[in-house]
C-alpha atoms as a PDB file:
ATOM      1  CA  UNK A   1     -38.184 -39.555  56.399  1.00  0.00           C
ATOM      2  CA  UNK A   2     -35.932 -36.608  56.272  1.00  0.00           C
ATOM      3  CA  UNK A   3     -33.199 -38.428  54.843  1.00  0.00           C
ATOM      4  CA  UNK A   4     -35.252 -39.426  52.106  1.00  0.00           C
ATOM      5  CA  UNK A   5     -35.120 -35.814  50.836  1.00  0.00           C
ATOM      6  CA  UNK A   6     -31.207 -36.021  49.908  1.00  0.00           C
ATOM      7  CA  UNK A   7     -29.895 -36.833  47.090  1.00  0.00           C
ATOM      8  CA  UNK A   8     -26.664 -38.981  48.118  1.00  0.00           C
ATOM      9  CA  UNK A   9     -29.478 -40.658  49.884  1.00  0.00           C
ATOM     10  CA  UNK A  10     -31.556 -41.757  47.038  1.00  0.00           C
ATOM     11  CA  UNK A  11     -28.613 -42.453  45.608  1.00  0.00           C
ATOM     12  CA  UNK A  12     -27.872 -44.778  48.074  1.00  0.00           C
ATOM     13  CA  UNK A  13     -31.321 -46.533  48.067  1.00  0.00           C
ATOM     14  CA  UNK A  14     -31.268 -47.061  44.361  1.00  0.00           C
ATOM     15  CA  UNK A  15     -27.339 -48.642  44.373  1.00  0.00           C
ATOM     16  CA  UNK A  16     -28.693 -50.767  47.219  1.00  0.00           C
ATOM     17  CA  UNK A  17     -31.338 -52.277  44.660  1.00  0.00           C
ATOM     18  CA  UNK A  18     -29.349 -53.020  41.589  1.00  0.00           C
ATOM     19  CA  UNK A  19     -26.847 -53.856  44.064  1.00  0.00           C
ATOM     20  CA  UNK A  20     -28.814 -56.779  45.548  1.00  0.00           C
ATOM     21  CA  UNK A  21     -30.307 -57.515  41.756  1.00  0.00           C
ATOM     22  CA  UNK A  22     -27.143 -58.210  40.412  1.00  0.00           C
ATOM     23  CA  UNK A  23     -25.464 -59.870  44.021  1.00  0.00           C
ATOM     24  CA  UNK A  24     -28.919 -61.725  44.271  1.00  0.00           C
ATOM     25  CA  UNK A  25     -28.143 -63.300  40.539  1.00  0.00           C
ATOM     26  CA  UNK A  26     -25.144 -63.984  40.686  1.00  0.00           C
ATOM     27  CA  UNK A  27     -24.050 -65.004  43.947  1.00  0.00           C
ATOM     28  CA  UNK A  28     -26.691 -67.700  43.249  1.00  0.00           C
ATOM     29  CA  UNK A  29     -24.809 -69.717  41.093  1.00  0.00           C
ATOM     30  CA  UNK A  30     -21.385 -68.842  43.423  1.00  0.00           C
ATOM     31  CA  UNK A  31     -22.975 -70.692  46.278  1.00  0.00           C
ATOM     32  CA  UNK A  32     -24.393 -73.370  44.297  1.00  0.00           C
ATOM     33  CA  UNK A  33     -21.188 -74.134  42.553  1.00  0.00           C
ATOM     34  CA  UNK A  34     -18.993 -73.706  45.662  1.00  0.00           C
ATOM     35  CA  UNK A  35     -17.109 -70.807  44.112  1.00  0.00           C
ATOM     36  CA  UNK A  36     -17.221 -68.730  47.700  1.00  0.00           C
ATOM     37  CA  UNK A  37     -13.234 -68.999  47.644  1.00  0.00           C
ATOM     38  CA  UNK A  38     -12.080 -68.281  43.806  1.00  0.00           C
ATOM     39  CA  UNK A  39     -14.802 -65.162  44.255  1.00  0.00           C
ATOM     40  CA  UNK A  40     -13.005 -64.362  47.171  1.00  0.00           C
ATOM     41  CA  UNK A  41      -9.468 -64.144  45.295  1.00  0.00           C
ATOM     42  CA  UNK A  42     -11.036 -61.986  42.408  1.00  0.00           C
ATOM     43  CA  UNK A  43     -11.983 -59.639  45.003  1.00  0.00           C
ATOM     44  CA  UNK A  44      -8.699 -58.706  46.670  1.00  0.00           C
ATOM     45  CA  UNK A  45      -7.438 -59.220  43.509  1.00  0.00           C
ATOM     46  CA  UNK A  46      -9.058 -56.174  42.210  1.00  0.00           C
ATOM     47  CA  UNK A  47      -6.644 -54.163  44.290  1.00  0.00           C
ATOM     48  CA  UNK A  48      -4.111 -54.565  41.749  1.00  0.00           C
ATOM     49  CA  UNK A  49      -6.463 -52.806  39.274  1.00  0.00           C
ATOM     50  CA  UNK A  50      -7.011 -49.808  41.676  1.00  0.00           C
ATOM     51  CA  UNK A  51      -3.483 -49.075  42.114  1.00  0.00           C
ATOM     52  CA  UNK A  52      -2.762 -49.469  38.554  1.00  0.00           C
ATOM     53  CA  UNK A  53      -5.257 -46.886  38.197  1.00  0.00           C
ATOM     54  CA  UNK A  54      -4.214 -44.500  41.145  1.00  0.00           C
ATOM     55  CA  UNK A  55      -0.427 -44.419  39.653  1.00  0.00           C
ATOM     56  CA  UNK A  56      -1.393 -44.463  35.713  1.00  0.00           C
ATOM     57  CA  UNK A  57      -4.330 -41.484  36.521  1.00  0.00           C
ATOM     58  CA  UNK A  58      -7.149 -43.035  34.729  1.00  0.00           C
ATOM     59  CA  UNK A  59     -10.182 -44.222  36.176  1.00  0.00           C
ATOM     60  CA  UNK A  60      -9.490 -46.715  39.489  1.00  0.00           C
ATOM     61  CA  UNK A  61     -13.253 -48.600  38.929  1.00  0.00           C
ATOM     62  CA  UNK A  62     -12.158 -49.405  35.334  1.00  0.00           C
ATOM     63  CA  UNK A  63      -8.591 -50.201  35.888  1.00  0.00           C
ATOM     64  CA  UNK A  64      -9.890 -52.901  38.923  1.00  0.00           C
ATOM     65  CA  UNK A  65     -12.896 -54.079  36.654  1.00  0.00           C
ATOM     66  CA  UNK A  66     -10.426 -54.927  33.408  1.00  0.00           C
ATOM     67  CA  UNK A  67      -7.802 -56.056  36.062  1.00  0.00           C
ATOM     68  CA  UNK A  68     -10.459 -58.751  37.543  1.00  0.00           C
ATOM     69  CA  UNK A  69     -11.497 -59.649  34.822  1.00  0.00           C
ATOM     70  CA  UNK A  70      -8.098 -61.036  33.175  1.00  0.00           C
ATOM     71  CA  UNK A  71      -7.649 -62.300  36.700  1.00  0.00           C
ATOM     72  CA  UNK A  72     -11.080 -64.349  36.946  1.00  0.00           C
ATOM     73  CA  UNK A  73     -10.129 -65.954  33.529  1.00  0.00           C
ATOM     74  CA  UNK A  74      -6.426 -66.082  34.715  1.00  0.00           C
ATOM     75  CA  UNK A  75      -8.226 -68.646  37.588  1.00  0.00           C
ATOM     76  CA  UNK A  76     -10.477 -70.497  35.480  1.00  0.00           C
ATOM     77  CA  UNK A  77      -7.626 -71.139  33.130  1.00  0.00           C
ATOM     78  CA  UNK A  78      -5.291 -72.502  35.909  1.00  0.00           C
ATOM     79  CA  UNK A  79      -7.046 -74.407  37.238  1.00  0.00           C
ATOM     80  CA  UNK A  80      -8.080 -76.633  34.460  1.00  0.00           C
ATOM     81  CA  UNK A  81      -4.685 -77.599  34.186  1.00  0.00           C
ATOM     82  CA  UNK A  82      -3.659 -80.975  35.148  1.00  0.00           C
ATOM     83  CA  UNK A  83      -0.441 -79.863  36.707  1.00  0.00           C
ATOM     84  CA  UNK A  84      -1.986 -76.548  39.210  1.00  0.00           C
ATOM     85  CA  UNK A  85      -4.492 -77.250  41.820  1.00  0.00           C
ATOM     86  CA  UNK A  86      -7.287 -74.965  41.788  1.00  0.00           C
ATOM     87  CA  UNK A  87      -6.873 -72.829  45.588  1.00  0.00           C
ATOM     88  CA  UNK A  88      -2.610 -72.408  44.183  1.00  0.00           C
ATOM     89  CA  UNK A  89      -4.401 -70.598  41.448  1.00  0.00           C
ATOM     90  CA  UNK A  90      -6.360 -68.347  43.340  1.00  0.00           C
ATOM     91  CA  UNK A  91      -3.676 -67.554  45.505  1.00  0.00           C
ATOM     92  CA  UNK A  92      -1.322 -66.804  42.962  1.00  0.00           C
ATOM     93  CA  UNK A  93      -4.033 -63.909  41.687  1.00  0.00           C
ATOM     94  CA  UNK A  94      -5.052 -62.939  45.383  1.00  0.00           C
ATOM     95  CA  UNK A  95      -1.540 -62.153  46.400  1.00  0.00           C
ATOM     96  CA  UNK A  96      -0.352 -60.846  42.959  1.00  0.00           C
ATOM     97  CA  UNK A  97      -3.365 -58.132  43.270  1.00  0.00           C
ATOM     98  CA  UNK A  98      -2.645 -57.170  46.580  1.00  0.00           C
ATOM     99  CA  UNK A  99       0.647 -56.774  46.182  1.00  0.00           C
ATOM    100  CA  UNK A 100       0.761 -54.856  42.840  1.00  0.00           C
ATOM    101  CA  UNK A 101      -2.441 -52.810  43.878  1.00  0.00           C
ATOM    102  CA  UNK A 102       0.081 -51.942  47.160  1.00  0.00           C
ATOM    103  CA  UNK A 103       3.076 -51.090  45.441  1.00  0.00           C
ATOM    104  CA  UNK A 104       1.027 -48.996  42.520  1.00  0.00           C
ATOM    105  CA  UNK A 105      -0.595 -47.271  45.204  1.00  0.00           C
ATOM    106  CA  UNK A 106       2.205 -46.016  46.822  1.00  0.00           C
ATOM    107  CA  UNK A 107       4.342 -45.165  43.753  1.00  0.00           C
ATOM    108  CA  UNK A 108       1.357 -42.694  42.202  1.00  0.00           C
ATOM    109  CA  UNK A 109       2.055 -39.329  42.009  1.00  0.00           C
ATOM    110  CA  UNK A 110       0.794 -36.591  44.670  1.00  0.00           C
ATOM    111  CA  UNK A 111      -0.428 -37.157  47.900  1.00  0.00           C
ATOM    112  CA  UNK A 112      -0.754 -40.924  48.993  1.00  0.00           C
ATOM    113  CA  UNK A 113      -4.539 -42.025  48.354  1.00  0.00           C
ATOM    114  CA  UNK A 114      -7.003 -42.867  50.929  1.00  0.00           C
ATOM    115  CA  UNK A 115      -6.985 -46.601  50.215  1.00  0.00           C
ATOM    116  CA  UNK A 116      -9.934 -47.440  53.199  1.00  0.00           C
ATOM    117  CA  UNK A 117     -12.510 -45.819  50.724  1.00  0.00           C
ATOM    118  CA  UNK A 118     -11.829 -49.194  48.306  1.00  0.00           C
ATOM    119  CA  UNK A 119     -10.849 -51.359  51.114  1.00  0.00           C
ATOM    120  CA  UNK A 120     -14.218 -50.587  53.334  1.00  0.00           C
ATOM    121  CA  UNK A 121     -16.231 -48.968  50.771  1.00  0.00           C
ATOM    122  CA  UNK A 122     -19.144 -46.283  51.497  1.00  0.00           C
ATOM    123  CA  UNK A 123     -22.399 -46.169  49.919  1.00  0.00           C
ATOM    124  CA  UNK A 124     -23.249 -42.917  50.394  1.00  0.00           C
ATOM    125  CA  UNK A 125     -20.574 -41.666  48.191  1.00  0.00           C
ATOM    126  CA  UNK A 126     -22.077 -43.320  44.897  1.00  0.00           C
ATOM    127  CA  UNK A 127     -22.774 -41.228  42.245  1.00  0.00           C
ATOM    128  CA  UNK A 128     -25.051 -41.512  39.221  1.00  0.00           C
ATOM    129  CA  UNK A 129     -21.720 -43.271  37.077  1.00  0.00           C
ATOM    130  CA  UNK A 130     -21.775 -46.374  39.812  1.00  0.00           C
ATOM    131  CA  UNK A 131     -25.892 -46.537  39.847  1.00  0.00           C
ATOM    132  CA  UNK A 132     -25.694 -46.356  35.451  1.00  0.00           C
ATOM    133  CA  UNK A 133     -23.157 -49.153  35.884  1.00  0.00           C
ATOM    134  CA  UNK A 134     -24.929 -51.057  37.988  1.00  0.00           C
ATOM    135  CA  UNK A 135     -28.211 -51.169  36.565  1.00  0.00           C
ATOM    136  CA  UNK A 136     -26.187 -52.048  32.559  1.00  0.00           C
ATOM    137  CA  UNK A 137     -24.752 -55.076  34.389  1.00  0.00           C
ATOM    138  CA  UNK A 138     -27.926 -56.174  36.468  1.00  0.00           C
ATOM    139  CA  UNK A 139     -29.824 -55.679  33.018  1.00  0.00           C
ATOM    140  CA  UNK A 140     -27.751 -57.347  31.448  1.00  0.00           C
ATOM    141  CA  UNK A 141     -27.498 -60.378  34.576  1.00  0.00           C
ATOM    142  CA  UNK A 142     -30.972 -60.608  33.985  1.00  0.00           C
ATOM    143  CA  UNK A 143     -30.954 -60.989  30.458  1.00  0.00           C
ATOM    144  CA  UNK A 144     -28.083 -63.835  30.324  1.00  0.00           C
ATOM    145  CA  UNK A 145     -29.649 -66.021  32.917  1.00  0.00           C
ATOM    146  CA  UNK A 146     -33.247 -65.147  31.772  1.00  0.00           C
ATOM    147  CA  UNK A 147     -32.258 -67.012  28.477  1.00  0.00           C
ATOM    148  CA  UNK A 148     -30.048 -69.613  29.613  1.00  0.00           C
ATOM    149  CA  UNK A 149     -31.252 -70.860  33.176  1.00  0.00           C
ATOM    150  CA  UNK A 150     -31.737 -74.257  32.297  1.00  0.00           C
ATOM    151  CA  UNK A 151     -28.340 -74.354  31.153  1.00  0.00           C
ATOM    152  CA  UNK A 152     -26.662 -72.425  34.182  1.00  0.00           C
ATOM    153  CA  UNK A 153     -28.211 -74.496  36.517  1.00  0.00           C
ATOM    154  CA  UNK A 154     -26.871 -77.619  34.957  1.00  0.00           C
ATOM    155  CA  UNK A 155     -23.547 -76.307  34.815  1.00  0.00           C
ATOM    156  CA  UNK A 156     -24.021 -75.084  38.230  1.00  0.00           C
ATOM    157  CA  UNK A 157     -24.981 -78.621  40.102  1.00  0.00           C
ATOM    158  CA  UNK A 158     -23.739 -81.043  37.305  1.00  0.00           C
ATOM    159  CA  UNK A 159     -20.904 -79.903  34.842  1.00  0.00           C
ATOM    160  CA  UNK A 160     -20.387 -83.844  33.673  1.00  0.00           C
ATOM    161  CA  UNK A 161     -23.695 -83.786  32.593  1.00  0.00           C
ATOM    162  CA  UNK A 162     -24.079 -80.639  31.552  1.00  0.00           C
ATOM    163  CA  UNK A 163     -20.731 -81.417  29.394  1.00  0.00           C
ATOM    164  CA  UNK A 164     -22.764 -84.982  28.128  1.00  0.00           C
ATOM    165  CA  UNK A 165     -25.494 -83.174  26.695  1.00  0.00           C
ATOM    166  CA  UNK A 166     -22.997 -81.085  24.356  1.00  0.00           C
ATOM    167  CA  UNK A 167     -23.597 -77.750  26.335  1.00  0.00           C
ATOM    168  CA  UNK A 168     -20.932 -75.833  25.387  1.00  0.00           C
ATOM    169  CA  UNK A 169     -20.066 -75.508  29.502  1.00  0.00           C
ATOM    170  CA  UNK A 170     -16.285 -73.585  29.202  1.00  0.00           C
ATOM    171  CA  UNK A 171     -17.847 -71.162  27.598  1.00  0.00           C
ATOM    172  CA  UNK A 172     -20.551 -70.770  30.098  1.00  0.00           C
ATOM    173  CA  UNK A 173     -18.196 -70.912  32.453  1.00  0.00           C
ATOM    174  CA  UNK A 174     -15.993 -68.302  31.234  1.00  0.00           C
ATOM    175  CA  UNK A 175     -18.666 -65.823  31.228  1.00  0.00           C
ATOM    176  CA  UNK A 176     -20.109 -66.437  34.682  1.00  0.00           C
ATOM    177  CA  UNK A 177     -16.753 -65.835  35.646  1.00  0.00           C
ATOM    178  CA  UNK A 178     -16.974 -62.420  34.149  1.00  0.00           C
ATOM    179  CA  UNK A 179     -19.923 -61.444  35.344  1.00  0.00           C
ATOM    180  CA  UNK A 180     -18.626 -62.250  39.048  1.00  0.00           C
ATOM    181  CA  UNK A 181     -15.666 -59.919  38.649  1.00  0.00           C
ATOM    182  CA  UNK A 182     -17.700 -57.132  37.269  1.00  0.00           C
ATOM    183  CA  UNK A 183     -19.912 -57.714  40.280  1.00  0.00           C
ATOM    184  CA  UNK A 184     -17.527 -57.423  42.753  1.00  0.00           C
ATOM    185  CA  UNK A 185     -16.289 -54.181  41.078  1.00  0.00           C
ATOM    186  CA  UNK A 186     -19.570 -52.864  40.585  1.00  0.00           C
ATOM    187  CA  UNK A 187     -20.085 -52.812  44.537  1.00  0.00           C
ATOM    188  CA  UNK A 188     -16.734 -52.114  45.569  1.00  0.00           C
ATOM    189  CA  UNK A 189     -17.775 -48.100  46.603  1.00  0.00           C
ATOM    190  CA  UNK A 190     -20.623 -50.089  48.832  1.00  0.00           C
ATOM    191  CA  UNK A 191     -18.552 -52.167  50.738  1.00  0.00           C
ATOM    192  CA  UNK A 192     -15.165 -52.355  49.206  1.00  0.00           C
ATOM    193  CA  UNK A 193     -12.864 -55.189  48.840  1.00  0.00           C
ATOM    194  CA  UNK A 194     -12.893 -56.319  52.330  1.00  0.00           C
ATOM    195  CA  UNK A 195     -16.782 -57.275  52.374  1.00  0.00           C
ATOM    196  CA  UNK A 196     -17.533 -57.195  48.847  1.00  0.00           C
ATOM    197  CA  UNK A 197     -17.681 -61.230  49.119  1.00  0.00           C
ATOM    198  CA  UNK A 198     -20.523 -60.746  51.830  1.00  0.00           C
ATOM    199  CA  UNK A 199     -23.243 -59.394  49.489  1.00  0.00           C
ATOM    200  CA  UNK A 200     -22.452 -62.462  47.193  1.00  0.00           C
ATOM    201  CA  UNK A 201     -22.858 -65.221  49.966  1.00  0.00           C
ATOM    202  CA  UNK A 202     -24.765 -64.162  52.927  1.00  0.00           C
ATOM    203  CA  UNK A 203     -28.345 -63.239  51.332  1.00  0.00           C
ATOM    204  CA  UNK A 204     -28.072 -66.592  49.287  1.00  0.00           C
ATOM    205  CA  UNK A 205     -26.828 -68.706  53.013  1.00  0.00           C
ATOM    206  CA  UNK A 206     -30.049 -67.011  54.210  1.00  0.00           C
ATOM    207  CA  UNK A 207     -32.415 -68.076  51.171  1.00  0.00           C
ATOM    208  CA  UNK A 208     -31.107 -71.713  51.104  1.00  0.00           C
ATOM    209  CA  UNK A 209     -32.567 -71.771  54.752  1.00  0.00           C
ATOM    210  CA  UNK A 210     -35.998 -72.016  53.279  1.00  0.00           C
ATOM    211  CA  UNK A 211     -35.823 -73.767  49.960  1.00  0.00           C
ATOM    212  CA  UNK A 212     -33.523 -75.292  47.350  1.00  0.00           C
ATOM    213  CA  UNK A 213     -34.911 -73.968  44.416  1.00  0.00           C
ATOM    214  CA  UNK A 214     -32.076 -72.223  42.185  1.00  0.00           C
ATOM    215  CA  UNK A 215     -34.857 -69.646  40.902  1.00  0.00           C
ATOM    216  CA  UNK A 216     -36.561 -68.924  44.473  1.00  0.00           C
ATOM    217  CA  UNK A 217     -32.519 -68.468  45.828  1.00  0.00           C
ATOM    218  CA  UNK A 218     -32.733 -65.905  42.957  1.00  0.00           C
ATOM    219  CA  UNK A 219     -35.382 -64.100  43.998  1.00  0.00           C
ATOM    220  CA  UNK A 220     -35.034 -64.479  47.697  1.00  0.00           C
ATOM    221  CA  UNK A 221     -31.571 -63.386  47.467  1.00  0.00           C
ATOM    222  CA  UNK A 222     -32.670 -60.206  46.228  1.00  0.00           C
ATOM    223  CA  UNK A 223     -34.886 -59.276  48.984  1.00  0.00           C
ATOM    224  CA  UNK A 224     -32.942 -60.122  51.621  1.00  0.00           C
ATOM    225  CA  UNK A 225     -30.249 -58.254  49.972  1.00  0.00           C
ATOM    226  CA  UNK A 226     -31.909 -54.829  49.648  1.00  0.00           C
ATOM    227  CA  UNK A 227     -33.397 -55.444  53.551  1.00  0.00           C
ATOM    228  CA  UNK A 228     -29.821 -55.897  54.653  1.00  0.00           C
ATOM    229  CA  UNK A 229     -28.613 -52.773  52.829  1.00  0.00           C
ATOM    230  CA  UNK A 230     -31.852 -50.602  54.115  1.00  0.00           C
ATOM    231  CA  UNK A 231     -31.127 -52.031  57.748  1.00  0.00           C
ATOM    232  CA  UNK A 232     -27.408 -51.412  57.551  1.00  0.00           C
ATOM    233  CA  UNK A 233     -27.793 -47.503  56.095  1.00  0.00           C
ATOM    234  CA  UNK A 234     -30.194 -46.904  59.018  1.00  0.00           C
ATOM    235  CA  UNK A 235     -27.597 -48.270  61.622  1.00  0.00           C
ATOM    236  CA  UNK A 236     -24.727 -46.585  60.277  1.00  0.00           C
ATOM    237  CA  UNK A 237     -27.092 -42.800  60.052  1.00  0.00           C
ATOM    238  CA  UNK A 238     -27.575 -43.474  63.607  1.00  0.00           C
ATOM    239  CA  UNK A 239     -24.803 -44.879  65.035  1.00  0.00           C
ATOM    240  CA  UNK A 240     -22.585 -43.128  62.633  1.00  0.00           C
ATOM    241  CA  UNK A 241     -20.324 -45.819  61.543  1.00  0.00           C
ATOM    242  CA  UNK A 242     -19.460 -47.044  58.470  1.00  0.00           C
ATOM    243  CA  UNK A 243     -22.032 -48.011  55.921  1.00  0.00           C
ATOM    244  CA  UNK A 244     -20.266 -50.948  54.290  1.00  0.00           C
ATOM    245  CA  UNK A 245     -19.341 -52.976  57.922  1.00  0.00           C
ATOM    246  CA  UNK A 246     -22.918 -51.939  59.004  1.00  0.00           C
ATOM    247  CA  UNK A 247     -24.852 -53.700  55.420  1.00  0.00           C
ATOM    248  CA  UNK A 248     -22.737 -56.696  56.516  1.00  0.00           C
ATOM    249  CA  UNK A 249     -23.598 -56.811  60.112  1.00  0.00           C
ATOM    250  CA  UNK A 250     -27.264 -56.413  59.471  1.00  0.00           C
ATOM    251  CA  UNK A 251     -27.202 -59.121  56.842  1.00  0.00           C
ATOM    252  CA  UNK A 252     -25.542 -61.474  59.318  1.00  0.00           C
ATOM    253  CA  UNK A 253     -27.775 -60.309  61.904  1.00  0.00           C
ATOM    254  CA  UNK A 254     -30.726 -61.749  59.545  1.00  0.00           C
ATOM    255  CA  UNK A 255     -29.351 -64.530  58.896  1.00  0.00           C
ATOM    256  CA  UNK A 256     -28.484 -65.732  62.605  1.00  0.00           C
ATOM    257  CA  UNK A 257     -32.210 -65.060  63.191  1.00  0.00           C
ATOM    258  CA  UNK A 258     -33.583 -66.684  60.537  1.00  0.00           C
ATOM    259  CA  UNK A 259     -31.110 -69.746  61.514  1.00  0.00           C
ATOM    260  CA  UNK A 260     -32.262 -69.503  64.727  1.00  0.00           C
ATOM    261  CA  UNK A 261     -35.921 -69.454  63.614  1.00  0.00           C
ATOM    262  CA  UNK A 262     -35.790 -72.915  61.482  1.00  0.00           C
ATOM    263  CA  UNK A 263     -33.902 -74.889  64.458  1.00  0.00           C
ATOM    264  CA  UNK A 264     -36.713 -73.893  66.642  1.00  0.00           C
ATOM    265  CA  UNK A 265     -39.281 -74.984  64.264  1.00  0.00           C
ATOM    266  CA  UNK A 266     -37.640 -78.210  63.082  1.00  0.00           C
ATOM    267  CA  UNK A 267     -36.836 -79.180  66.911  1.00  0.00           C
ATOM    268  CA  UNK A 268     -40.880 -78.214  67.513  1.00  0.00           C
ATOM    269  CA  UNK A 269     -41.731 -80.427  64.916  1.00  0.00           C
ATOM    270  CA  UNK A 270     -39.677 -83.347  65.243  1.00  0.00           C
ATOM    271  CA  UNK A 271     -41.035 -83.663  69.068  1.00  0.00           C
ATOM    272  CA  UNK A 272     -44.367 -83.076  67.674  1.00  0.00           C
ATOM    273  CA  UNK A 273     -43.742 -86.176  65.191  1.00  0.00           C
ATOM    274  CA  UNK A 274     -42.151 -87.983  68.257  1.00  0.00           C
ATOM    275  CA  UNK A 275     -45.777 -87.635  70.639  1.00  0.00           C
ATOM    276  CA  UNK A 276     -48.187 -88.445  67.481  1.00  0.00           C
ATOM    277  CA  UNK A 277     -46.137 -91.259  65.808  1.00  0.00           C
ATOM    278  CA  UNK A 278     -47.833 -92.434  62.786  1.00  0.00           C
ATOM    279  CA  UNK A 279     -49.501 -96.037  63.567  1.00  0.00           C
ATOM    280  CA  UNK A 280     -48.706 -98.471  60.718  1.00  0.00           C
ATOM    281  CA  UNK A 281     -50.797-101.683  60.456  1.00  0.00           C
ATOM    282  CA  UNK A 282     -50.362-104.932  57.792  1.00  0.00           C
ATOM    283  CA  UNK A 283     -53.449-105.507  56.109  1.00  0.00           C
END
């Protein structure tokens, strides 16, 4: 309870929560509509922002959030076209990123950066700028999908349809997009660019274990989230290892148990089913 006194500790606690607000909202629709790999090539592609910022001397979060933005529209733009399939496009952004974010990085004046602080993140070096931008883009997560839900999760199982009833779905689509690159930004100093996919899959693998409800993902995402951050900053104060690889492992680590919890349960029910078969007469 020591730890709680510290104040790169509460910081820590509080990033962890919009963290897994925003990730939890978010990474919702990514899993529903299959968008695992194009949020993966947003991700590294958000190097290319960082070492524009490195080697230009303004701010690295801001150069790698306006960076993955153009790039997330840069994806959704390619691959409507008729003549690019839609994984050429991502990997036309992932390796353009990486590669301008690794010749940027080395070309910036001074001493050579310490690129594992973006690559593996750490949560305990957030400061009060990452937790205000964080909680302005989980406020404003919750806002968007507050007052169009009905229309996300049309989009989000059904775009045909969604397109029938004259929902105006590129737009939609568009935006969502933007919102996942600010995400991944937003939680690059957790995790960094390596993991910063896990927070936006893992929690939402582990809610569809136990219902298919879009909403109850939302909110189940959320907890599960912030329990696999709390776990993961306890293992890595005691182990002392990295915070970012030990939010991940702990968030596996729940999900492999609660996995292994619904086989054993469906396996004990379907013998159950199997000894007391239900006796069907014709009347």
């Amino acid at each position: 309870m020591d730890l709680l006194h510290y104040t790169f500790f509460q910081h820590a606690l509080l990033g962890s929560l919009l963290a897994s607000i925003a990730c939890g909202i978010i990474g919702t629709y990514i899993v529903t509509r299959r968008l695992v790999f194009i949020s993966g090539g947003i991700t590294h592609a958000s190097f290319g922002g960082i070492g524009i910022g490195l080697y230009t001397g303004i701010s690295p979060i801001l150069s790698a959030a306006i960076f993955s933005v153009f790039s997330a529209f840069g994806v959704e733009w390619l691959s409507r076209r008729k003549d690019m399939r839609e994984d050429s496009a991502i990997a036309v952004f992932w390796t353009l990123g990486m590669a301008i974010g690794i010749i940027f990085s080395f070309l910036s004046p001074g001493f050579a950066p310490d690129l594992s602080a973006f690559l593996f993140g750490n949560i305990l070096t957030i400061n009060e700028i990452d937790i205000t931008m964080l909680a302005v883009l989980s406020g404003l997560l919750i806002l968007f999908f507050t007052c169009f839900i009905h229309s996300i999760i049309s989009i989000a199982f059904d775009r045909e349809f969604a397109r029938s009833q004259g929902m105006p779905v590129a737009v939609f689509e568009y935006i969502l997009m933007m919102f996942i690159a600010l995400t991944i930004v937003s939680c690059l100093r957790m995790v960094g660019i390596v993991l910063a996919i896990s927070l936006l899959t893992i929690p939402q693998m582990t809610a569809n274990l136990f219902t298919y409800s879009f909403k109850r993902i939302i909110w189940l995402s959320i907890i599960i989230g912030y329990v696999g951050c709390l776990g993961g900053l306890f293992i890595s104060y005691f182990l002392n290892v990295p915070s970012g690889a030990s939010i991940i492992f702990f968030s596996i680590l729940i999900y492999a148990v609660c996995k292994t919890i619904k086989t054993i349960h469906l396996k004990y029910r379907h013998r159950n089913e199997n000894k007391n078969p239900i006796v069907r007469t014709n009347s």
